[in-house]
C-alpha atoms as a PDB file:
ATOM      1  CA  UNK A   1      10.150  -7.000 -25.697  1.00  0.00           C
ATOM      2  CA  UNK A   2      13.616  -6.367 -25.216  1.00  0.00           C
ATOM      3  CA  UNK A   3      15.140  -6.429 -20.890  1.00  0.00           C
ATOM      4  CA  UNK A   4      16.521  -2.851 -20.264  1.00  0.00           C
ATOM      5  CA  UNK A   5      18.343  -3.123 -17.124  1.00  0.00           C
ATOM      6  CA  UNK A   6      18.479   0.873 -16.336  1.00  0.00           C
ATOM      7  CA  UNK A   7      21.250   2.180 -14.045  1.00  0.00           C
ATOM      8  CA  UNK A   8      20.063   3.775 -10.526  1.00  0.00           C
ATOM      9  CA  UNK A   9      20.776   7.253 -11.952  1.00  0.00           C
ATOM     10  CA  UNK A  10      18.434   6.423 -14.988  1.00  0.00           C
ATOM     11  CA  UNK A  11      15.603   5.020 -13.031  1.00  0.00           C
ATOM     12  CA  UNK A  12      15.773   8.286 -10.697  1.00  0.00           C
ATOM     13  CA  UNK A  13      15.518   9.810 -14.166  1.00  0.00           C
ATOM     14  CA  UNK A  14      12.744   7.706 -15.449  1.00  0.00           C
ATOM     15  CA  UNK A  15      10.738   8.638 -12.126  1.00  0.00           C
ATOM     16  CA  UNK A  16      10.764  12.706 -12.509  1.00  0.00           C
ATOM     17  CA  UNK A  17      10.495  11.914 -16.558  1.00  0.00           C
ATOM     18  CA  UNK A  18       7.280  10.479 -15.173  1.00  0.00           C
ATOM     19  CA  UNK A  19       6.448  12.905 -12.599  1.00  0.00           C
ATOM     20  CA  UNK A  20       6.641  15.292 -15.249  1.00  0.00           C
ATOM     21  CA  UNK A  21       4.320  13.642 -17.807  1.00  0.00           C
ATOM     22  CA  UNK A  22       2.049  13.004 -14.999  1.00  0.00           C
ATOM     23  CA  UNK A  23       1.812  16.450 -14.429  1.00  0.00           C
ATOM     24  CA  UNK A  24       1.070  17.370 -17.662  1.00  0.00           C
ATOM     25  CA  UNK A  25      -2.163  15.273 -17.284  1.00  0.00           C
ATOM     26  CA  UNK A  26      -2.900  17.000 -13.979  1.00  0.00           C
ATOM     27  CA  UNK A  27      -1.888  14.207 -12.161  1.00  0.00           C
ATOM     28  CA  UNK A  28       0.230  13.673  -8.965  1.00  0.00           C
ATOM     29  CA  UNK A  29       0.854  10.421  -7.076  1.00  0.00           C
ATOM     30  CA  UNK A  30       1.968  11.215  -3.761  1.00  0.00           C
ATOM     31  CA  UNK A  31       4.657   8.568  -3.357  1.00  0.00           C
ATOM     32  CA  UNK A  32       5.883   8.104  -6.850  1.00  0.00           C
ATOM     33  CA  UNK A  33       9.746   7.609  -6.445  1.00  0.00           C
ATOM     34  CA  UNK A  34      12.706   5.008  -6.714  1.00  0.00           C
ATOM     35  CA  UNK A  35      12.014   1.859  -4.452  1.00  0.00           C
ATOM     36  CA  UNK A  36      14.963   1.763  -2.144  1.00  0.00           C
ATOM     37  CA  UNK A  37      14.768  -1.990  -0.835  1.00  0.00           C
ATOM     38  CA  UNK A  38      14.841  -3.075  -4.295  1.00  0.00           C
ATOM     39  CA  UNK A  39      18.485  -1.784  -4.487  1.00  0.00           C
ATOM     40  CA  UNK A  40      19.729  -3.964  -2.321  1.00  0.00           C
ATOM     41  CA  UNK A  41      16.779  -7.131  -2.952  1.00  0.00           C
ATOM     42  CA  UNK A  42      17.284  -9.889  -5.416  1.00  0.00           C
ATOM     43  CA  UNK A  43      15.452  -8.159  -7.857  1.00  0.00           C
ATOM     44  CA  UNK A  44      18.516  -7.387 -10.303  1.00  0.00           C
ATOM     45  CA  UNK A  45      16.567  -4.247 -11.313  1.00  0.00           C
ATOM     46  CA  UNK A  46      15.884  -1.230  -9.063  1.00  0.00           C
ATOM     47  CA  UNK A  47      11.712  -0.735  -9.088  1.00  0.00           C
ATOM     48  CA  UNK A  48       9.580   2.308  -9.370  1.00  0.00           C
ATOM     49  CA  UNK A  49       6.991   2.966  -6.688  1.00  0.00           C
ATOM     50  CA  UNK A  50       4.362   4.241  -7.964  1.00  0.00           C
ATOM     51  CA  UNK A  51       2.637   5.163  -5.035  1.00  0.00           C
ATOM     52  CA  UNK A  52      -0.835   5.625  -2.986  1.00  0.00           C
ATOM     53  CA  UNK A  53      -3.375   7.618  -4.391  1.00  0.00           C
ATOM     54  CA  UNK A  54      -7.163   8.468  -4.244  1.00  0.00           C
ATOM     55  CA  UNK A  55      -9.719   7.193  -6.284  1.00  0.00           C
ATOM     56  CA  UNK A  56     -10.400  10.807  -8.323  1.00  0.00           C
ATOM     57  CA  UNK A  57      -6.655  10.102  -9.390  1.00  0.00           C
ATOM     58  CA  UNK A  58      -7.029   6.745 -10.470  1.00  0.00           C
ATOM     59  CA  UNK A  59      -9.966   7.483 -12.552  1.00  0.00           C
ATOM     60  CA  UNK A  60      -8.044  10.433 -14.001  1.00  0.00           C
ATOM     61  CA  UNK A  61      -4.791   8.016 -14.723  1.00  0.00           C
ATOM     62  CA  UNK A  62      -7.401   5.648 -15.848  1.00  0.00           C
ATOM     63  CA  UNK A  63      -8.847   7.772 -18.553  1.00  0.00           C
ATOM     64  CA  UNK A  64      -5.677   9.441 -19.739  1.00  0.00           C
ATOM     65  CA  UNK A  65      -5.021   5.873 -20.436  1.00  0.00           C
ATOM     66  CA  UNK A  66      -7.192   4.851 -22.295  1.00  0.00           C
ATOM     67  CA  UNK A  67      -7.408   8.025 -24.494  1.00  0.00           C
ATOM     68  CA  UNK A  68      -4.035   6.841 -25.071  1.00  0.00           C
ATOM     69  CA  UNK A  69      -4.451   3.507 -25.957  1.00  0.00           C
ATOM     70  CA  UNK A  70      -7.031   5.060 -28.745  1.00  0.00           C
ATOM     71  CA  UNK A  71      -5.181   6.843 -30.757  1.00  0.00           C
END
């Protein structure tokens, strides 16, 4: 699989792209967003956080999932 190495305005895209999807699963993780540190870390790419959340969320992501992966 290809390396894309996404500019900081496309990875604050990429995060409400998710956010979005998310939502459309009734799902919300509380501290989804850009990872600052990783700006300025030795990472070369800028990470996504994907946050804390409960366990009734990550059974929800969990099943959306693997619905997914099904089809």
């Amino acid at each position: 699989m290809p390396t894309h190495h996404p500019a900081p305005d496309d990875v604050h895209d990429l995060v409400a792209s998710l956010r979005t999807a998310l939502k459309g699963h009734g799902i919300t993780l509380p501290s989804l967003g850009v990872d600052l540190p990783s700006f300025a870390g030795s990472y070369g790419v800028p990470l996504v956080a994907l946050g804390n959340c409960n366990a009734a969320t990550a059974h929800q992501l969990t099943e959306v999932l693997r619905k997914a992966a099904t089809r």
